[in-house]
PDB file of N, CA and C in Angstrom:
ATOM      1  N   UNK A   1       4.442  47.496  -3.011  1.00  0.00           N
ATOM      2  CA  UNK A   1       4.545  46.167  -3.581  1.00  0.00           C
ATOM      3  C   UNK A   1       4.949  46.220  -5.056  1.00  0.00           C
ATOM      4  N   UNK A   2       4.761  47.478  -5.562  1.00  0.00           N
ATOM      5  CA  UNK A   2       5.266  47.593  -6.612  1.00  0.00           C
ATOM      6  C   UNK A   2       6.772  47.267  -7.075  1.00  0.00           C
ATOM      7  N   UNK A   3       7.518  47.014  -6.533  1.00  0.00           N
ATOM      8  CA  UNK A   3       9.509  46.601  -6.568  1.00  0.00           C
ATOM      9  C   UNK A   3       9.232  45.347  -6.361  1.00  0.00           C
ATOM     10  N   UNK A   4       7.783  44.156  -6.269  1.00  0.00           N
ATOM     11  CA  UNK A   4       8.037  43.248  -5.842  1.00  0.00           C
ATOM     12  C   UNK A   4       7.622  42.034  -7.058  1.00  0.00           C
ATOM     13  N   UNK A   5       8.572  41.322  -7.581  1.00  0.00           N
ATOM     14  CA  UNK A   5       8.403  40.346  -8.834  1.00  0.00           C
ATOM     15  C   UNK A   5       7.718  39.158  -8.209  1.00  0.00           C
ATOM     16  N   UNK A   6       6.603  38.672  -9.111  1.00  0.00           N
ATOM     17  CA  UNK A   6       6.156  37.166  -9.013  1.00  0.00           C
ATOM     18  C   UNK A   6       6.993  36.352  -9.235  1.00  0.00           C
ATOM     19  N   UNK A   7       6.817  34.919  -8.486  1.00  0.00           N
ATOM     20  CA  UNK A   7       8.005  33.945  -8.958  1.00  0.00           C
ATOM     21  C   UNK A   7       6.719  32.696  -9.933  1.00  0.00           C
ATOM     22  N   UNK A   8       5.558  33.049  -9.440  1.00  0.00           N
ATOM     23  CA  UNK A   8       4.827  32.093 -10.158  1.00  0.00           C
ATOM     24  C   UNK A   8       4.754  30.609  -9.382  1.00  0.00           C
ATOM     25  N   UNK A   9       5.347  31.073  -8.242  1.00  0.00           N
ATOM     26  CA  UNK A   9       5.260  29.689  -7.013  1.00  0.00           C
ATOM     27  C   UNK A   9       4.078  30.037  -6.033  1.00  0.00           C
ATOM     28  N   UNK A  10       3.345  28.480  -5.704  1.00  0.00           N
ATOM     29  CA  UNK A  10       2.628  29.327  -4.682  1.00  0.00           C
ATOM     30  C   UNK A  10       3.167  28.655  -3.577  1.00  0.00           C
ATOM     31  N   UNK A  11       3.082  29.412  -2.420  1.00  0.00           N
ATOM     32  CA  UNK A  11       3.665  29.010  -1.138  1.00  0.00           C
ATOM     33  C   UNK A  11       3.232  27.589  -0.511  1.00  0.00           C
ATOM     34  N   UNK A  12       2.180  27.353  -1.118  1.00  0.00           N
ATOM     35  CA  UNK A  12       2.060  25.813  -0.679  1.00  0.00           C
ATOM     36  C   UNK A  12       2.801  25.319  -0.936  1.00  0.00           C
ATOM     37  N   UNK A  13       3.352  25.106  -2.159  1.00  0.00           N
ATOM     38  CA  UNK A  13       4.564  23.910  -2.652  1.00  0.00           C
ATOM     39  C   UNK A  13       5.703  24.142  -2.408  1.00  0.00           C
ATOM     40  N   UNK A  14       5.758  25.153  -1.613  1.00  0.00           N
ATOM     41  CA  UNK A  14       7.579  24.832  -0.781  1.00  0.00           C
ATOM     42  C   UNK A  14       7.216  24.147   0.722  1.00  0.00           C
ATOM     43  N   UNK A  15       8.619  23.617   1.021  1.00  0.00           N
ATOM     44  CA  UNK A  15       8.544  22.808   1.874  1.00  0.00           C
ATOM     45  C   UNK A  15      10.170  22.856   2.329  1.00  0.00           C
ATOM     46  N   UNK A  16       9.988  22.551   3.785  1.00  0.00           N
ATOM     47  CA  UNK A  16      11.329  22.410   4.331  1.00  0.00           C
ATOM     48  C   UNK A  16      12.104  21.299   3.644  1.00  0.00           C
ATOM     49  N   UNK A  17      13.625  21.848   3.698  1.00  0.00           N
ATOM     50  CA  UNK A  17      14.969  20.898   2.607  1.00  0.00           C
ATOM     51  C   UNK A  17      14.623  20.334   1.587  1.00  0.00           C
ATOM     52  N   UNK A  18      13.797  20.979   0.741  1.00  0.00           N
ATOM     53  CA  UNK A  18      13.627  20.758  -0.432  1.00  0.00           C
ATOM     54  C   UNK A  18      13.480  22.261  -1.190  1.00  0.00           C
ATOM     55  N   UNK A  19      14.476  22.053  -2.683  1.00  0.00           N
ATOM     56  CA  UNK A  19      14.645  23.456  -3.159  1.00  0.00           C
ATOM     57  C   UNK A  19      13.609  23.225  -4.442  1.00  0.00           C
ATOM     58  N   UNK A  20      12.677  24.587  -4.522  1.00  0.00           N
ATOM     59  CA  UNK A  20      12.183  24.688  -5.773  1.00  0.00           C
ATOM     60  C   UNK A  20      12.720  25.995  -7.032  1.00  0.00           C
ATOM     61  N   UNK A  21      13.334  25.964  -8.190  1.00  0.00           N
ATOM     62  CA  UNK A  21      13.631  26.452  -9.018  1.00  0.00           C
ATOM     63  C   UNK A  21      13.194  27.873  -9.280  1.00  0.00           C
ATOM     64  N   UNK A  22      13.068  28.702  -9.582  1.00  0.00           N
ATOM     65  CA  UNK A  22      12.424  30.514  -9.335  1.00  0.00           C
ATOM     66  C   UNK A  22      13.400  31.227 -10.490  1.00  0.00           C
ATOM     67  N   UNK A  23      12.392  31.353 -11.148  1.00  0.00           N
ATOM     68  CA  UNK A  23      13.288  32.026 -12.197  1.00  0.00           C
ATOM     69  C   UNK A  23      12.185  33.873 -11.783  1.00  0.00           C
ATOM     70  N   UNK A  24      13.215  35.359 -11.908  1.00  0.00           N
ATOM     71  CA  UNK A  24      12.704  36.213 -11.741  1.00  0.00           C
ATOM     72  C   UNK A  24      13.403  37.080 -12.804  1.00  0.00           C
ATOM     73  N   UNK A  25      13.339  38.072 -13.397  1.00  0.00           N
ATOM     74  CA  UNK A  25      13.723  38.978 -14.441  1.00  0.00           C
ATOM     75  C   UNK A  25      15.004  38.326 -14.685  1.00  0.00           C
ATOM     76  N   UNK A  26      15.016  36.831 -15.831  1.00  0.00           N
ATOM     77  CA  UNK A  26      16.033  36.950 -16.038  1.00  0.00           C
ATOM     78  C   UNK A  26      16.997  36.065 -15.590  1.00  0.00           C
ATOM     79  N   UNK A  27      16.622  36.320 -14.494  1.00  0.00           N
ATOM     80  CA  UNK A  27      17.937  35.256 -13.224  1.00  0.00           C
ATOM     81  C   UNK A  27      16.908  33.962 -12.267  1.00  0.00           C
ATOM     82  N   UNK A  28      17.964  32.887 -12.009  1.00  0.00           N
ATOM     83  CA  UNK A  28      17.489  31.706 -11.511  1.00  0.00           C
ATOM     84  C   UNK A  28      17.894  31.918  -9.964  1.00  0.00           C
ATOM     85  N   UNK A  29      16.847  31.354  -9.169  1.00  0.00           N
ATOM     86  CA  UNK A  29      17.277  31.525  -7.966  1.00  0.00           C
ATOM     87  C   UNK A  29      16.064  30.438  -7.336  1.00  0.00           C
ATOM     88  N   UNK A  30      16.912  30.131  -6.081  1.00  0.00           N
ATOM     89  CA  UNK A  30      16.164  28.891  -5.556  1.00  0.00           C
ATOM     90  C   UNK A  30      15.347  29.041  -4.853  1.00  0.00           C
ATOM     91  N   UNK A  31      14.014  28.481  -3.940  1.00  0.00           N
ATOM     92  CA  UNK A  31      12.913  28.546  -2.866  1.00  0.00           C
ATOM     93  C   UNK A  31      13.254  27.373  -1.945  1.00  0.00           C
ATOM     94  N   UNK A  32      12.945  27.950  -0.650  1.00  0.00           N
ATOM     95  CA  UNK A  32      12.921  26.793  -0.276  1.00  0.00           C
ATOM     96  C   UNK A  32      11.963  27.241   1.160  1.00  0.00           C
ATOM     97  N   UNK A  33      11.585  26.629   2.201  1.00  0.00           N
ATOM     98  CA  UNK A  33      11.499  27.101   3.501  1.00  0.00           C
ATOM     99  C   UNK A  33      11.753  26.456   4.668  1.00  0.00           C
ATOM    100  N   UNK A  34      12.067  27.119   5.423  1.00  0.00           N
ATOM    101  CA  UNK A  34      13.104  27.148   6.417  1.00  0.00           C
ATOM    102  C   UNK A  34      12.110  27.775   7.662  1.00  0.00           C
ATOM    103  N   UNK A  35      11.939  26.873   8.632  1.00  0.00           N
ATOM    104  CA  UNK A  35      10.766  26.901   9.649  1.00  0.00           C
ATOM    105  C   UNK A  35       9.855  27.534   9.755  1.00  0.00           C
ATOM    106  N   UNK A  36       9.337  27.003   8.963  1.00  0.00           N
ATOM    107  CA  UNK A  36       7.873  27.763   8.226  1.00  0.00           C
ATOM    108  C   UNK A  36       7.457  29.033   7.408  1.00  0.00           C
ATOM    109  N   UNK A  37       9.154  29.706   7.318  1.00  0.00           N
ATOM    110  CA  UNK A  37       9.046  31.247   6.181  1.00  0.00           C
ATOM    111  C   UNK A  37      10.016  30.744   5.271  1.00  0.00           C
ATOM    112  N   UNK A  38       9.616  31.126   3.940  1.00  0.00           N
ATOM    113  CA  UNK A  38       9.885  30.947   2.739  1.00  0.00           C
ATOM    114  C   UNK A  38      11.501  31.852   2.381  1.00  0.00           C
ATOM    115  N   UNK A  39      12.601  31.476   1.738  1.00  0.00           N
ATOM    116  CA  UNK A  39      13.562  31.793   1.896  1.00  0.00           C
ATOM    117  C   UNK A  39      14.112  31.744   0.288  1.00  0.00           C
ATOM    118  N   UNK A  40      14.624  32.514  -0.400  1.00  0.00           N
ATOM    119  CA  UNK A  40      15.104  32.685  -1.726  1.00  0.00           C
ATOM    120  C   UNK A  40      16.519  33.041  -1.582  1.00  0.00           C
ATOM    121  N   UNK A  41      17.102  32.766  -3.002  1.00  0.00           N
ATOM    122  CA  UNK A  41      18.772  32.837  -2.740  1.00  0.00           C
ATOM    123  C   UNK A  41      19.487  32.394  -4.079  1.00  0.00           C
ATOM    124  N   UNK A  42      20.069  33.184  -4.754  1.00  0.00           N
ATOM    125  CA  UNK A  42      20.454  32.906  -6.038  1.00  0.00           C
ATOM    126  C   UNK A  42      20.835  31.442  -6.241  1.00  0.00           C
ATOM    127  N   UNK A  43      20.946  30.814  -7.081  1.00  0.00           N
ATOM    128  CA  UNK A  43      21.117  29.460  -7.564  1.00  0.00           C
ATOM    129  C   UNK A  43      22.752  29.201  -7.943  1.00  0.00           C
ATOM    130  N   UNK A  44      23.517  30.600  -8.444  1.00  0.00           N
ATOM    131  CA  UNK A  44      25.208  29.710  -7.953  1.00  0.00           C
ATOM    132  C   UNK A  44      25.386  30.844  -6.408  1.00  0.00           C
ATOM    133  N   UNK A  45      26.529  29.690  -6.247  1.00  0.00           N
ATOM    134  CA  UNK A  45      26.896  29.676  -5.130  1.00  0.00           C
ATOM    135  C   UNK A  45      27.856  31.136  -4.896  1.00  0.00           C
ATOM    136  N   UNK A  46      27.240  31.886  -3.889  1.00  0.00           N
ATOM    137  CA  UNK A  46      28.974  33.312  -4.411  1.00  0.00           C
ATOM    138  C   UNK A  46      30.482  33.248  -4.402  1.00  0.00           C
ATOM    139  N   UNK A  47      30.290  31.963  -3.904  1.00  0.00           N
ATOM    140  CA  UNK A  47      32.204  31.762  -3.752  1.00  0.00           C
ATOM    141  C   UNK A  47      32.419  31.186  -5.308  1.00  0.00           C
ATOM    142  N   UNK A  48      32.246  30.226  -5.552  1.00  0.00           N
ATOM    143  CA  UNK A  48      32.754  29.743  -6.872  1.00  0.00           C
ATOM    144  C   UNK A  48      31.570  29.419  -8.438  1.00  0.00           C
ATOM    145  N   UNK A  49      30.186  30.085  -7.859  1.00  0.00           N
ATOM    146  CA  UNK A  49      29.690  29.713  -8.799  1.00  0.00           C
ATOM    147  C   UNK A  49      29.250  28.633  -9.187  1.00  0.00           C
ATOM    148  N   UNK A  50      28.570  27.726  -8.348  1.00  0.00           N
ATOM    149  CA  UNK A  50      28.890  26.276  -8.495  1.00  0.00           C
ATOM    150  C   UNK A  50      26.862  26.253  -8.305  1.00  0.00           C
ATOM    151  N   UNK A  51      25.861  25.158  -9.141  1.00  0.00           N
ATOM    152  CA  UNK A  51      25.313  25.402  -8.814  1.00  0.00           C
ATOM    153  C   UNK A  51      24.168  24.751  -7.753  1.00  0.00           C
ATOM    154  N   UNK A  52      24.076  25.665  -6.731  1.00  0.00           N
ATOM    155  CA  UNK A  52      23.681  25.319  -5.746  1.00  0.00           C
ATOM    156  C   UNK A  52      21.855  24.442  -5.537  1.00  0.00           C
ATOM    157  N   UNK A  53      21.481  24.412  -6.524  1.00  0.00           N
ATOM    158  CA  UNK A  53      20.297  23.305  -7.063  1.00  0.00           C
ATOM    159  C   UNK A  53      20.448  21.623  -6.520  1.00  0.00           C
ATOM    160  N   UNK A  54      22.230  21.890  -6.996  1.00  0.00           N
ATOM    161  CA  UNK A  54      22.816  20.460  -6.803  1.00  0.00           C
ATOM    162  C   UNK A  54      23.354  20.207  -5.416  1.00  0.00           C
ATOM    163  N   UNK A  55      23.350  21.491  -4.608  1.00  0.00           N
ATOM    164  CA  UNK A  55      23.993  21.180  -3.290  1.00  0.00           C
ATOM    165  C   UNK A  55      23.179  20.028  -2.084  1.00  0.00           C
ATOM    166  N   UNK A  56      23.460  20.548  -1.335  1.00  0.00           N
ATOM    167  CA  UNK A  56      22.240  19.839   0.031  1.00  0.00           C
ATOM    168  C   UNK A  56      21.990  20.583   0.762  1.00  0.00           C
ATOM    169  N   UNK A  57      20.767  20.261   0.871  1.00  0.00           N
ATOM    170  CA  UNK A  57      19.525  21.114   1.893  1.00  0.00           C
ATOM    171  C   UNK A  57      19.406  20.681   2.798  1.00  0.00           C
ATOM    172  N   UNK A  58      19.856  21.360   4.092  1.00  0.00           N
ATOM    173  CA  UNK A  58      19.375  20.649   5.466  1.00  0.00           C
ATOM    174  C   UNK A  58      19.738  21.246   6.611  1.00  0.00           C
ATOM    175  N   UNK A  59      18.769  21.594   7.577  1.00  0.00           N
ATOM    176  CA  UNK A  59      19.058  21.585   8.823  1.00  0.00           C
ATOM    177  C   UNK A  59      19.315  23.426   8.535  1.00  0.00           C
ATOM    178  N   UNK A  60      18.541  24.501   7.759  1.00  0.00           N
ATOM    179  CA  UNK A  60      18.894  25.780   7.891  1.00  0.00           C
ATOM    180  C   UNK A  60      19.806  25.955   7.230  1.00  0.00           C
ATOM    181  N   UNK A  61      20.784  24.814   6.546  1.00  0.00           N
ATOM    182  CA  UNK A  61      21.996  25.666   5.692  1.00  0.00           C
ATOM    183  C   UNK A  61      21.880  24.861   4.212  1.00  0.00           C
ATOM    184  N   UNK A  62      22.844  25.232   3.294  1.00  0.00           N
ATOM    185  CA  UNK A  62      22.912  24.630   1.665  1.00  0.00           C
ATOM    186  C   UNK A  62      24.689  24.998   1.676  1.00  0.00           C
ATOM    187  N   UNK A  63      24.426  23.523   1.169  1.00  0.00           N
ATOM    188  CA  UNK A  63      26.145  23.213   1.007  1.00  0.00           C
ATOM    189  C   UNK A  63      26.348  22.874  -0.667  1.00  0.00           C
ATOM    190  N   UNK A  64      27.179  23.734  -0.781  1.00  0.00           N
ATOM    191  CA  UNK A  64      27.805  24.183  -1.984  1.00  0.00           C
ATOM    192  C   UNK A  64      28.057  22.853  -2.832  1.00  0.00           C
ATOM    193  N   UNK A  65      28.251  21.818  -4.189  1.00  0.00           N
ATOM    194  CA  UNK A  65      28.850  20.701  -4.508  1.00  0.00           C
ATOM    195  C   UNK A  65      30.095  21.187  -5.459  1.00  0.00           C
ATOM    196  N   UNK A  66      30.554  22.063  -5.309  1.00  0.00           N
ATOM    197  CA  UNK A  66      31.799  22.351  -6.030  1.00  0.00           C
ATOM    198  C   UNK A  66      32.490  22.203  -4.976  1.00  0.00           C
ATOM    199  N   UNK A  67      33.447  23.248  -3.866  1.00  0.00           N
ATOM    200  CA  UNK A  67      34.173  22.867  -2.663  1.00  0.00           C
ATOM    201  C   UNK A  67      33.221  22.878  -1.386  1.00  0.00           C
ATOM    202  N   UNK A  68      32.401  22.195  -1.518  1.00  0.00           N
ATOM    203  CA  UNK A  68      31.216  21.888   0.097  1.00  0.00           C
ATOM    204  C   UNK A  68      31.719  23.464   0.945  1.00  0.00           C
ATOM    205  N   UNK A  69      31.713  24.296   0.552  1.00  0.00           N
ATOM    206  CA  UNK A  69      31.032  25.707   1.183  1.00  0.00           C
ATOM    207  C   UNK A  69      29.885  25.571   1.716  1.00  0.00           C
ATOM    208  N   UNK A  70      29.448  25.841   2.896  1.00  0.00           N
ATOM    209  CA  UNK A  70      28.267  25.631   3.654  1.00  0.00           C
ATOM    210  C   UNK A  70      27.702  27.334   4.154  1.00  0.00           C
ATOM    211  N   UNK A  71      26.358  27.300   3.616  1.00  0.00           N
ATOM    212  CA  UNK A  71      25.769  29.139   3.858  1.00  0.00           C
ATOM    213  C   UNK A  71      24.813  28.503   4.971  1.00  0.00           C
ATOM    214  N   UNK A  72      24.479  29.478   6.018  1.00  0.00           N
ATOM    215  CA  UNK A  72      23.221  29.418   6.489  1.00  0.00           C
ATOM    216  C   UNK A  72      21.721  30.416   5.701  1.00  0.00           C
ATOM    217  N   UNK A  73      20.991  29.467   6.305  1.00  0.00           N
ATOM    218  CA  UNK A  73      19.699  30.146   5.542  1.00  0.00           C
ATOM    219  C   UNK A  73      19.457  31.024   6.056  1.00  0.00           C
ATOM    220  N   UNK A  74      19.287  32.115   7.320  1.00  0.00           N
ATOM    221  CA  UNK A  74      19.090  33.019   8.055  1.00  0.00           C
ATOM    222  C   UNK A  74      19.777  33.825   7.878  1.00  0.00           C
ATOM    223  N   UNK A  75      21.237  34.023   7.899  1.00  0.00           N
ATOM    224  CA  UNK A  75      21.868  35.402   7.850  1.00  0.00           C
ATOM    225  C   UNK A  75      22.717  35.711   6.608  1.00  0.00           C
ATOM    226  N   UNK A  76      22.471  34.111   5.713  1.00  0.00           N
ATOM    227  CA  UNK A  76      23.391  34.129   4.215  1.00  0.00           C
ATOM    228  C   UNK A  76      25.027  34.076   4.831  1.00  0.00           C
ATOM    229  N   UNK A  77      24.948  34.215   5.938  1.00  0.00           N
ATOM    230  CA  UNK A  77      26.739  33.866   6.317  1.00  0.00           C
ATOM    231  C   UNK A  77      27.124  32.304   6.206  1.00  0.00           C
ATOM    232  N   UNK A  78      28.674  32.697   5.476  1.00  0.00           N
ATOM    233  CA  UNK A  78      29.236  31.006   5.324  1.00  0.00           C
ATOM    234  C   UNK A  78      29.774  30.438   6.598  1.00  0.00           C
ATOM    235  N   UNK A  79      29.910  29.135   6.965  1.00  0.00           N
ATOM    236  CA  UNK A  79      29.796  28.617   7.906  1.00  0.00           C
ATOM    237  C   UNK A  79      30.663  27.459   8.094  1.00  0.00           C
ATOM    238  N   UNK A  80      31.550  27.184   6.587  1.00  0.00           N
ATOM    239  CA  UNK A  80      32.719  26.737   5.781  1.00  0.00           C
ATOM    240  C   UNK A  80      32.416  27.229   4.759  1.00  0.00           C
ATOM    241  N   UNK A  81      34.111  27.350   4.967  1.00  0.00           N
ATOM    242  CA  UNK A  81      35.021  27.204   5.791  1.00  0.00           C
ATOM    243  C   UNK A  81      34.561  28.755   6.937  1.00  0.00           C
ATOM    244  N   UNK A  82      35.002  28.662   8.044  1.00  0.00           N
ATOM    245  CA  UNK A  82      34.446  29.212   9.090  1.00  0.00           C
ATOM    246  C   UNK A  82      35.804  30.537   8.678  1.00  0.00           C
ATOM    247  N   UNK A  83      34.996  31.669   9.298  1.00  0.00           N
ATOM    248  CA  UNK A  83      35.655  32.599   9.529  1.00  0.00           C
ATOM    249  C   UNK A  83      35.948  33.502   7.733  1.00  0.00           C
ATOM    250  N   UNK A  84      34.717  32.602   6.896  1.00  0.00           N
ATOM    251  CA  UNK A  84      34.611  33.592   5.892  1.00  0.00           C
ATOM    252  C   UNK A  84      33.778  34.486   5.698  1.00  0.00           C
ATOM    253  N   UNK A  85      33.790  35.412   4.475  1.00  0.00           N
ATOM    254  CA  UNK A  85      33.308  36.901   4.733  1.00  0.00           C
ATOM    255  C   UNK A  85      32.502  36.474   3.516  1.00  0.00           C
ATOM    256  N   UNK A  86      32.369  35.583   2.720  1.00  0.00           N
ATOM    257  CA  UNK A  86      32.060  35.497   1.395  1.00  0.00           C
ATOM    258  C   UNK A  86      30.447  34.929   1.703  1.00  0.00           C
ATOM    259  N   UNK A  87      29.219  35.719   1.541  1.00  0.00           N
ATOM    260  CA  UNK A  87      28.187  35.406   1.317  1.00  0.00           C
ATOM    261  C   UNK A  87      26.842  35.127   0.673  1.00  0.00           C
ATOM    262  N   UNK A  88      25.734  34.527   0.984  1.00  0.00           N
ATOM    263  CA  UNK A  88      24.658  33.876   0.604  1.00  0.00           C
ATOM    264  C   UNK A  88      23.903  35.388   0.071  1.00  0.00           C
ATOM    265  N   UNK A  89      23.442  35.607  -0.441  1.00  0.00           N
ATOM    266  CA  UNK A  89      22.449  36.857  -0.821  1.00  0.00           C
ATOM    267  C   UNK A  89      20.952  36.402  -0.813  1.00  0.00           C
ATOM    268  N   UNK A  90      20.643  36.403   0.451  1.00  0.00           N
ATOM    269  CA  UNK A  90      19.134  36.357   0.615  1.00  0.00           C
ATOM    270  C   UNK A  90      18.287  37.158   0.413  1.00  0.00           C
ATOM    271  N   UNK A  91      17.062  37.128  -0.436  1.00  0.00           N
ATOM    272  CA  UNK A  91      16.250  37.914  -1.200  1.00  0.00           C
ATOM    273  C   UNK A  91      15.148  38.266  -0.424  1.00  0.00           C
ATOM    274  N   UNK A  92      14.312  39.435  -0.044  1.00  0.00           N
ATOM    275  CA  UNK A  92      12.985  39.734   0.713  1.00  0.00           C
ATOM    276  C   UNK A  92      12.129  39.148  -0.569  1.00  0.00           C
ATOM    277  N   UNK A  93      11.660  38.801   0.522  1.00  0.00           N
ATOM    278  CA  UNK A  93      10.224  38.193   0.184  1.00  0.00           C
ATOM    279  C   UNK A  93       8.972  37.955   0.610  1.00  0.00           C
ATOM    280  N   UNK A  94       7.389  38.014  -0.009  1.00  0.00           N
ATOM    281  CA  UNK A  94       6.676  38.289   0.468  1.00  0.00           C
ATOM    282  C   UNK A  94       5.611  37.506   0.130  1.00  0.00           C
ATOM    283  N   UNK A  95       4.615  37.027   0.703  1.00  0.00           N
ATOM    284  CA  UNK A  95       3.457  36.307  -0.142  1.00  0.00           C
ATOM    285  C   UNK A  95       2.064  36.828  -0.071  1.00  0.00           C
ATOM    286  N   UNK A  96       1.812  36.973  -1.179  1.00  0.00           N
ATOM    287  CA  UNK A  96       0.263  37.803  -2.017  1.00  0.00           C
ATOM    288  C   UNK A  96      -0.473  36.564  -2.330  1.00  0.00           C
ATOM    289  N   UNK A  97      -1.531  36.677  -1.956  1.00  0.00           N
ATOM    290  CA  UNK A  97      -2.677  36.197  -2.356  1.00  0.00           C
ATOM    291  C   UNK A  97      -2.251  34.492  -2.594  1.00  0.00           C
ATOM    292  N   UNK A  98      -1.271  33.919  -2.014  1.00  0.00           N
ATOM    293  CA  UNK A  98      -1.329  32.347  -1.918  1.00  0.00           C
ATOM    294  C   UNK A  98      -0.071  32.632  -2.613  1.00  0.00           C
ATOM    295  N   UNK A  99       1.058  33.255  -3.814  1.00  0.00           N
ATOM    296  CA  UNK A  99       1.900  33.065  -4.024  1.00  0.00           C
ATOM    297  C   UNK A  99       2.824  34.049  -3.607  1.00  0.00           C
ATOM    298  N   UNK A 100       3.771  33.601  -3.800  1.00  0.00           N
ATOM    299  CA  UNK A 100       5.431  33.998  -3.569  1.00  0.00           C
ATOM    300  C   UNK A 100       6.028  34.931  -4.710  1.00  0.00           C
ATOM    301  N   UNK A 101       6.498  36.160  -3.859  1.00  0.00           N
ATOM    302  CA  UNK A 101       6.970  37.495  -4.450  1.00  0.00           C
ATOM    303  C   UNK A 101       8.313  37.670  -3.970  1.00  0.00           C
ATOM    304  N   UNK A 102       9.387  37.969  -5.237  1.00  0.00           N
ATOM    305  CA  UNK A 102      10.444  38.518  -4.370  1.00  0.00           C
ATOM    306  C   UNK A 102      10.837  39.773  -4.569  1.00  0.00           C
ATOM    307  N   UNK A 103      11.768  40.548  -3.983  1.00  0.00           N
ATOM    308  CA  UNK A 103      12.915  41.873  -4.068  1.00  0.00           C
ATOM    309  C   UNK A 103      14.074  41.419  -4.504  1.00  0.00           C
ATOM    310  N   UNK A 104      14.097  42.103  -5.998  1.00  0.00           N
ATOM    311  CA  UNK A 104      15.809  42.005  -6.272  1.00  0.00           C
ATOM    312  C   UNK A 104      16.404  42.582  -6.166  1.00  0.00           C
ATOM    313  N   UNK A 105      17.670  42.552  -5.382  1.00  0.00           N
ATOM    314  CA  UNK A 105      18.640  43.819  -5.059  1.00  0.00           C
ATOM    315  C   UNK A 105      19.124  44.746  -6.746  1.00  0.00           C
TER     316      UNK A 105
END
């Protein structure tokens, strides 16, 4: 558990399609959860950088508000435009004692 950073969230206050803010060494990255496990994921978007705070949450995926790029929450694959290679970087994560820990690559 030692490789593993506090976000200072506790897992109660995430909630499905709604993103909470996570700042970890440095870098911003979002929370959210996604049928009942907690799911992290940098805050711009990897295609253009756009930031994804402002996108929409719903239904397992986050859609980009720069060109509506759509990631799923499960495998970080984009989903639009279809048949791209360009992906979501989903973070391991773990929860200690009521809060939320992540792994940064």
């Amino acid at each position: 558990m030692s490789d593993l950073l506090a976000t200072g969230i506790p897992i109660k206050s995430l909630k499905q399609d709604r993103l909470v803010a996570v700042e970890a060494a440095g870098r911003s990255f979002l929370a959210t959860l996604h049928e009942g496990r907690p799911v992290v994921f940098p805050a711009q978007c990897p295609h253009a950088a756009g930031d994804l705070a402002q996108g929409t949450l719903r239904r397992g995926r986050i859609d980009c508000p720069v060109h509506g790029w759509r990631f799923d929450l499960v495998s970080g694959r984009a989903l639009y435009p279809p048949d791209e290679s360009c992906r979501l970087r989903l973070l391991e994560t773990a929860v200690v004692d009521g809060l939320l820990f992540v792994r940064l690559p």
